[in-house]
N, C-alpha and C. Protein backbone atom coordinates (compact mmCIF):
# COMPACT_ATOMS: atom_id res chain seq x y z
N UNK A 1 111.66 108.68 107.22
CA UNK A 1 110.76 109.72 106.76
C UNK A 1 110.49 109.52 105.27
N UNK A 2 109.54 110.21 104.84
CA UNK A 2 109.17 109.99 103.85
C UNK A 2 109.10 111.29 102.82
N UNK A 3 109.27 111.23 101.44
CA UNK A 3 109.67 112.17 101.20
C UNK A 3 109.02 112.13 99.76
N UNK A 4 108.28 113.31 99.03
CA UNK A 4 108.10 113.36 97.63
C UNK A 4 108.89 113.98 96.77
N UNK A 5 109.37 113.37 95.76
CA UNK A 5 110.30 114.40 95.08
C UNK A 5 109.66 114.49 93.64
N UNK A 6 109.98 115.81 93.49
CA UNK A 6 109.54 115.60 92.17
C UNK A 6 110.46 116.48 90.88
N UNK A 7 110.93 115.84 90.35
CA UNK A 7 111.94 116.10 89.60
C UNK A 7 111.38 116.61 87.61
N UNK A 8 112.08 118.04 87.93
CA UNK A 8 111.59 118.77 85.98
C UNK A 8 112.86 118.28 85.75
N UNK A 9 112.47 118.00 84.25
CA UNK A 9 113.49 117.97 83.40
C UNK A 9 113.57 119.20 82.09
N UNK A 10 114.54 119.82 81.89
CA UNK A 10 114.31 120.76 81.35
C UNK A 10 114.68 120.59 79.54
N UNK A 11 114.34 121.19 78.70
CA UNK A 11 114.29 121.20 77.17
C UNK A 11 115.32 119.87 77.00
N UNK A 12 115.34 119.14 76.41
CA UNK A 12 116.17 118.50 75.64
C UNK A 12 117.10 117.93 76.58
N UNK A 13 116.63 117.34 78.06
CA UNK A 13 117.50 116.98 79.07
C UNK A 13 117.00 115.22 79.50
N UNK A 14 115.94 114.66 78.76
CA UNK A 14 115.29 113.58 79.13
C UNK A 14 115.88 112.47 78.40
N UNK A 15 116.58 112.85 77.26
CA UNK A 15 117.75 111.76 76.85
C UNK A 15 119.06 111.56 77.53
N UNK A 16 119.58 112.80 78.28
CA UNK A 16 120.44 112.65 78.98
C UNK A 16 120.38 111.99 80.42
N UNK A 17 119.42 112.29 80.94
CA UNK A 17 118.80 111.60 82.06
C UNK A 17 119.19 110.27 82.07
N UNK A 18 117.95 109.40 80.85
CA UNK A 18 118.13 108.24 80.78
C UNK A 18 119.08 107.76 79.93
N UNK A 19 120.02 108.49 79.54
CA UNK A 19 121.34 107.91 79.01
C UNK A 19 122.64 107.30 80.44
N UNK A 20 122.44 108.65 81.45
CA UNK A 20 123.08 108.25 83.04
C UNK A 20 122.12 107.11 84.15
N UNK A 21 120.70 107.06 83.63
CA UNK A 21 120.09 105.92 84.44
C UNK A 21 120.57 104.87 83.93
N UNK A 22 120.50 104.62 82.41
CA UNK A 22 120.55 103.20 82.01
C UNK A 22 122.33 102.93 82.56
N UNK A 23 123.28 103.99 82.25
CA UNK A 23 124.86 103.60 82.28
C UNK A 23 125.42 103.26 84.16
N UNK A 24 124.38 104.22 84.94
CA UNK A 24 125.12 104.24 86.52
C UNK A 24 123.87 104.02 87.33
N UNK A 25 122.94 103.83 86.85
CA UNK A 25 121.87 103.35 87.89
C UNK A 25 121.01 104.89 88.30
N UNK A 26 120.82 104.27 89.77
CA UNK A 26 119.36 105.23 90.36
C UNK A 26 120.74 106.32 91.06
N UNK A 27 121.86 105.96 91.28
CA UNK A 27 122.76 106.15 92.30
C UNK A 27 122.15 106.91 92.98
N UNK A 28 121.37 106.07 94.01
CA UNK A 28 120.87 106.45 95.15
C UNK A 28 122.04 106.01 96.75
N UNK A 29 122.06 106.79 97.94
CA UNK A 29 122.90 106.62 98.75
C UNK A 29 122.68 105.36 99.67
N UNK A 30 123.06 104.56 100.32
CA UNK A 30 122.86 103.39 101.33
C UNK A 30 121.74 103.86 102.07
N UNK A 31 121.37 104.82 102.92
CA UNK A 31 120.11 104.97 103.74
C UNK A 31 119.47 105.56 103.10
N UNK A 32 118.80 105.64 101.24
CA UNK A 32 117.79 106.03 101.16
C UNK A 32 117.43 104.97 100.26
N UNK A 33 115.69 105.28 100.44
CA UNK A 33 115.35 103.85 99.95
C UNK A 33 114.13 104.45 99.11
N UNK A 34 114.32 103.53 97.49
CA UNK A 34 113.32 104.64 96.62
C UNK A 34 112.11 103.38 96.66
N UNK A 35 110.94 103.63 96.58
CA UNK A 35 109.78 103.31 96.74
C UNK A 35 108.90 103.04 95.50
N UNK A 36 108.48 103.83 94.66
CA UNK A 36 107.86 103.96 93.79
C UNK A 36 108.27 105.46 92.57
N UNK A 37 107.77 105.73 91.56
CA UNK A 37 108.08 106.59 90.82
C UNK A 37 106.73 106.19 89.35
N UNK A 38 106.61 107.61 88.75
CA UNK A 38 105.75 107.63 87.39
C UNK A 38 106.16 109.54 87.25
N UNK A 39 106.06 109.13 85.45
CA UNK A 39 105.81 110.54 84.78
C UNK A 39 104.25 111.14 84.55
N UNK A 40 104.89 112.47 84.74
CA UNK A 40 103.32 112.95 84.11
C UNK A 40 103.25 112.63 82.33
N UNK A 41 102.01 112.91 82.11
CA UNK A 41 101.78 112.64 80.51
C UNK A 41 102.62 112.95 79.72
N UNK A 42 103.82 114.29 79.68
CA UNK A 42 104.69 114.68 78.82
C UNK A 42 105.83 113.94 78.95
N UNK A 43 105.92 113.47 80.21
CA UNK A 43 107.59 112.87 80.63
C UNK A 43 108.70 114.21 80.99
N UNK A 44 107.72 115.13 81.14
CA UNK A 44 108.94 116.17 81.66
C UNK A 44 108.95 116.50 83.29
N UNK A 45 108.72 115.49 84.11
CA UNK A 45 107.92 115.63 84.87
C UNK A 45 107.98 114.05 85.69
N UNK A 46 109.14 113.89 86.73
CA UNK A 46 108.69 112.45 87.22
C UNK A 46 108.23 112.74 88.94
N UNK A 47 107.78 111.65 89.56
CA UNK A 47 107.57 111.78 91.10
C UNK A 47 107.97 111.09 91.56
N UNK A 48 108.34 110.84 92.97
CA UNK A 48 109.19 109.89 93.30
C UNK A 48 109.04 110.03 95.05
N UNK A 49 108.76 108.45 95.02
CA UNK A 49 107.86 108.21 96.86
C UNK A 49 109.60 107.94 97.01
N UNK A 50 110.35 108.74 97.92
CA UNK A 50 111.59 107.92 98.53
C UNK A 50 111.50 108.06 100.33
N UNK A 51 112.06 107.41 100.76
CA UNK A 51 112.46 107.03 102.21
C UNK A 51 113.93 107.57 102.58
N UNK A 52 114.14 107.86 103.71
CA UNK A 52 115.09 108.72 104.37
C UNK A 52 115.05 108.93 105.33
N UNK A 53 116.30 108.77 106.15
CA UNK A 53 116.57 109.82 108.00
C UNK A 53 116.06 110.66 107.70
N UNK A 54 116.56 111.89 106.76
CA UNK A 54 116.33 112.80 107.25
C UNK A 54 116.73 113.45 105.85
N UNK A 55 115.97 115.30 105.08
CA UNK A 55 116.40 115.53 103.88
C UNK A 55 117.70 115.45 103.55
N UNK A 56 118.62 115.53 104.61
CA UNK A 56 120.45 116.08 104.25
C UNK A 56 120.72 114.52 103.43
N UNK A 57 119.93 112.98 104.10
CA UNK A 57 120.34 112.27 103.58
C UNK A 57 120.13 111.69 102.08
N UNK A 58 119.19 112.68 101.24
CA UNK A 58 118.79 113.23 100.09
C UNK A 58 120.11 113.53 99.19
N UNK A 59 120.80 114.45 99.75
CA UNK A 59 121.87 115.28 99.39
C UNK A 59 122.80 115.13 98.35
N UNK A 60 123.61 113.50 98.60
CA UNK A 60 124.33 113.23 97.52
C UNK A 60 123.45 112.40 96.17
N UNK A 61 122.78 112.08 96.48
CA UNK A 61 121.65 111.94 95.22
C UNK A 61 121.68 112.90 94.01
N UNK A 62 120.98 114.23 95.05
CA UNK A 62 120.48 115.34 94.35
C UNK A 62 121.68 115.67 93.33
N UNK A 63 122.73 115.77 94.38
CA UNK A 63 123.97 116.12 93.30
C UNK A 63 124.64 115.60 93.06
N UNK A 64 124.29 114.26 92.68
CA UNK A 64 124.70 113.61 91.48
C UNK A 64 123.52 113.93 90.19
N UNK A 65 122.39 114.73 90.52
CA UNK A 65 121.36 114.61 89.30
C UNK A 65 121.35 115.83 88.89
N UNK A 66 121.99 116.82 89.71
CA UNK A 66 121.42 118.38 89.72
C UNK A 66 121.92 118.97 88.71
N UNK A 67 122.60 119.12 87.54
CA UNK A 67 123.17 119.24 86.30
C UNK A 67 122.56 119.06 84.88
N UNK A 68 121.36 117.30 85.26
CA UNK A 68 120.43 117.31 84.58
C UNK A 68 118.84 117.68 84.85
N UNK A 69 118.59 117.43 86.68
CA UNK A 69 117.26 117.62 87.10
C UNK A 69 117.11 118.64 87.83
N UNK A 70 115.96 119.35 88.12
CA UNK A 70 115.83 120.49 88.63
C UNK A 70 114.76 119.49 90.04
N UNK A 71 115.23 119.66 91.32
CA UNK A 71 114.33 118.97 92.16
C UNK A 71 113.33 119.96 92.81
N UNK A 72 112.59 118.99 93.57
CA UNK A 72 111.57 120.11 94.36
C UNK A 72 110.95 118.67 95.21
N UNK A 73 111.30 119.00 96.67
CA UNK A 73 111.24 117.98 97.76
C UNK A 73 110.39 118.52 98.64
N UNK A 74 109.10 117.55 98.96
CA UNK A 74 108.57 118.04 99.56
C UNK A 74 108.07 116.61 101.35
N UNK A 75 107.78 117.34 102.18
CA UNK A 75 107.51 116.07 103.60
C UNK A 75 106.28 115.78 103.63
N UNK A 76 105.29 115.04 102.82
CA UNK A 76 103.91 114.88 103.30
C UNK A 76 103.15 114.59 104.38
N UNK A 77 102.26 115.29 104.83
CA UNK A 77 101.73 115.16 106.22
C UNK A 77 101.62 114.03 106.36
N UNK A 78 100.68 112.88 105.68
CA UNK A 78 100.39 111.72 105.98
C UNK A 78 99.70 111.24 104.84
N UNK A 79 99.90 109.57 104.89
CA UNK A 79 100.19 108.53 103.86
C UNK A 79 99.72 107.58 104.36
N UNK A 80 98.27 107.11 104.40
CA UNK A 80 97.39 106.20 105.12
C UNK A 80 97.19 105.05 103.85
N UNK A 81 97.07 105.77 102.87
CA UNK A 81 97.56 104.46 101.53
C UNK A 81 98.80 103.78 101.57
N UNK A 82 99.52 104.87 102.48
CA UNK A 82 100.99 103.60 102.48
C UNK A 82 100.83 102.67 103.45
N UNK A 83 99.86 102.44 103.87
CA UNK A 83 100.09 101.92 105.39
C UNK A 83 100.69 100.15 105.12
N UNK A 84 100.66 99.85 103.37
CA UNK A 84 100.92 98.84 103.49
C UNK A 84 102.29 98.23 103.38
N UNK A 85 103.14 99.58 103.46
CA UNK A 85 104.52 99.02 104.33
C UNK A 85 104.32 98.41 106.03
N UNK A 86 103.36 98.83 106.56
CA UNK A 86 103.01 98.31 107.78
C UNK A 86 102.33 97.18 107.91
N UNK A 87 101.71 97.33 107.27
CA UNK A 87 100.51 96.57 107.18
C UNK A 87 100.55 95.37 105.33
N UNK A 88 101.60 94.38 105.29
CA UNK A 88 101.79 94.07 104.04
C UNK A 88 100.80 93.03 103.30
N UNK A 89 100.73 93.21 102.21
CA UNK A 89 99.56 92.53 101.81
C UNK A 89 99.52 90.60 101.45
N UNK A 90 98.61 90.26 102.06
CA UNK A 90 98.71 88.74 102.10
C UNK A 90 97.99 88.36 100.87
N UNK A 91 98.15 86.90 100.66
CA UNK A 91 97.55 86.21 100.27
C UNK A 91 95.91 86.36 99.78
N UNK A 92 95.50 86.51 101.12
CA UNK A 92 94.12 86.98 101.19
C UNK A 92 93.46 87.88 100.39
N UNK A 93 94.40 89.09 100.72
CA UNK A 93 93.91 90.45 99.95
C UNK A 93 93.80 90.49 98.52
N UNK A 94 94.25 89.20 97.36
CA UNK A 94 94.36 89.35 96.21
C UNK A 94 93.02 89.77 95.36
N UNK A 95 93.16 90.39 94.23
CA UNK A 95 91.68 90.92 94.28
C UNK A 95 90.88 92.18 94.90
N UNK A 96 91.48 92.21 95.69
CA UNK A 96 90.98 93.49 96.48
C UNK A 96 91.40 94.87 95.95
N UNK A 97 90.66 95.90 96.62
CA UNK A 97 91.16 97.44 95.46
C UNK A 97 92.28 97.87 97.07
N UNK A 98 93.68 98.10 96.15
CA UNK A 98 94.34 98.33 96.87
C UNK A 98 95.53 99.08 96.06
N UNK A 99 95.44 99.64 94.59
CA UNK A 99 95.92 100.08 93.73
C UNK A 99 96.91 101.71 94.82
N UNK A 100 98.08 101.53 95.10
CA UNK A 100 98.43 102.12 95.65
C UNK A 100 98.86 103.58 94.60
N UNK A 101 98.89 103.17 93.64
CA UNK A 101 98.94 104.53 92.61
C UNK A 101 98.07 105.36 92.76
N UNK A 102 97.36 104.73 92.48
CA UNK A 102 95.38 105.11 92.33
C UNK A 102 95.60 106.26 93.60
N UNK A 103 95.59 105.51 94.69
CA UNK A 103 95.32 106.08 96.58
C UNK A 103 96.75 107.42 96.57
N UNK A 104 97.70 107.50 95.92
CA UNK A 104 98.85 107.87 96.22
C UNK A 104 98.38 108.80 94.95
N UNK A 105 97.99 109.00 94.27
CA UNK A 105 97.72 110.00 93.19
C UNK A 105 96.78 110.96 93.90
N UNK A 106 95.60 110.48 94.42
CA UNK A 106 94.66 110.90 94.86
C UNK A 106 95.38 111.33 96.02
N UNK A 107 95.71 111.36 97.09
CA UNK A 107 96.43 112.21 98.30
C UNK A 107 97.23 113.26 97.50
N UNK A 108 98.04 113.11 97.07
CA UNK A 108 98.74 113.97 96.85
C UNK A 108 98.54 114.78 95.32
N UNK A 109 97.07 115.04 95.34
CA UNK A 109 96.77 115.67 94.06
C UNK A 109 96.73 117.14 94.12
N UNK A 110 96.79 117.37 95.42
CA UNK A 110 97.37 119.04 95.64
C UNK A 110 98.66 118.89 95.24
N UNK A 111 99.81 118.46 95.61
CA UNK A 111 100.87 118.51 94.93
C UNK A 111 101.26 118.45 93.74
N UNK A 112 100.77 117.07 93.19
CA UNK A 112 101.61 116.85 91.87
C UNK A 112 100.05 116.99 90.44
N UNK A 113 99.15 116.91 91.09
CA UNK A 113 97.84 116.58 90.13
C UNK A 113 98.26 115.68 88.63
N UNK A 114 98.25 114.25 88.86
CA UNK A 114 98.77 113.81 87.53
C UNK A 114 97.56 113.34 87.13
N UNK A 115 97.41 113.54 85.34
CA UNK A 115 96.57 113.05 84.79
C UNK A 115 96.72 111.87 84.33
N UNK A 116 96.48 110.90 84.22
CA UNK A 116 96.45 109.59 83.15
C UNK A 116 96.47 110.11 81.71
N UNK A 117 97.12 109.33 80.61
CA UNK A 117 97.89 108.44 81.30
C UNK A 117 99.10 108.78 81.81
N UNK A 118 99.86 108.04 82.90
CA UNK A 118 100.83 108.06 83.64
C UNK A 118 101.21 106.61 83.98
N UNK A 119 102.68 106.73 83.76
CA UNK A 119 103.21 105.30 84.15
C UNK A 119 103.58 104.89 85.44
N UNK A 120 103.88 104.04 86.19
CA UNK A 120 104.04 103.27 87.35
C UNK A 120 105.20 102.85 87.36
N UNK A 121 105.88 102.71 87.76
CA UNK A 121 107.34 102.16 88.03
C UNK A 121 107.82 101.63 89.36
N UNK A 122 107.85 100.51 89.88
CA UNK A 122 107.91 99.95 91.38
C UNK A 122 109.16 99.11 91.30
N UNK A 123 110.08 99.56 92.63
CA UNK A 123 110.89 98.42 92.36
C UNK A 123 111.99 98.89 92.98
């Protein structure tokens, strides 16, 4: 399943954040699998495409972050820009408009509405 998260950071909590990313990682759990991520323009404010059974398998994530991040998880109906986990991109397609930010901003601009600039983070 697929899952949006989108994580506030509150007053004076975005050095601490990335003081525990850079020292222990994403410490994300074995069956979840993070996808993509970007801030909104302030950086108080990240999103985050992750993969999952199911929300419970969310769980120890959250609380390992929940001290510094305030979450808010949401199940999107559907993700036809993602299709290129299914559908992966060849050779061929180079060149082509396939900017999955772009398509993934735009779906889910009822949710998160991010303005540019905004960063990208894949990996």
């Amino acid at each position: 399943m697929l899952f949006m998260v989108i994580e506030s950071f509150g007053p004076g909590r975005l050095n601490a954040v990335r003081d525990r990313f850079t020292t222990r990682g994403r410490m994300l759990p074995a069956n979840v699998t993070y996808h993509a991520s970007w801030f909104d323009e302030t950086g108080a404010r990240c999103f985050q495409l992750m993969e999952a059974p199911d929300r419970a398998a969310l769980g120890p994530w959250i609380e390992a972050w929940s001290d510094l991040v305030d979450f808010e998880i949401t199940r999107p109906n559907s993700f036809p820009a993602l299709s290129f986990r299914a559908n992966p991109r060849k050779p061929s397609d180079r060149g082509k408009s396939r900017d999955v930010a772009f398509h993934f901003c735009t779906l889910t601009s009822a949710i998160c509405n991010p303005t540019p600039p905004f960063r990208i983070i894949v990996g």
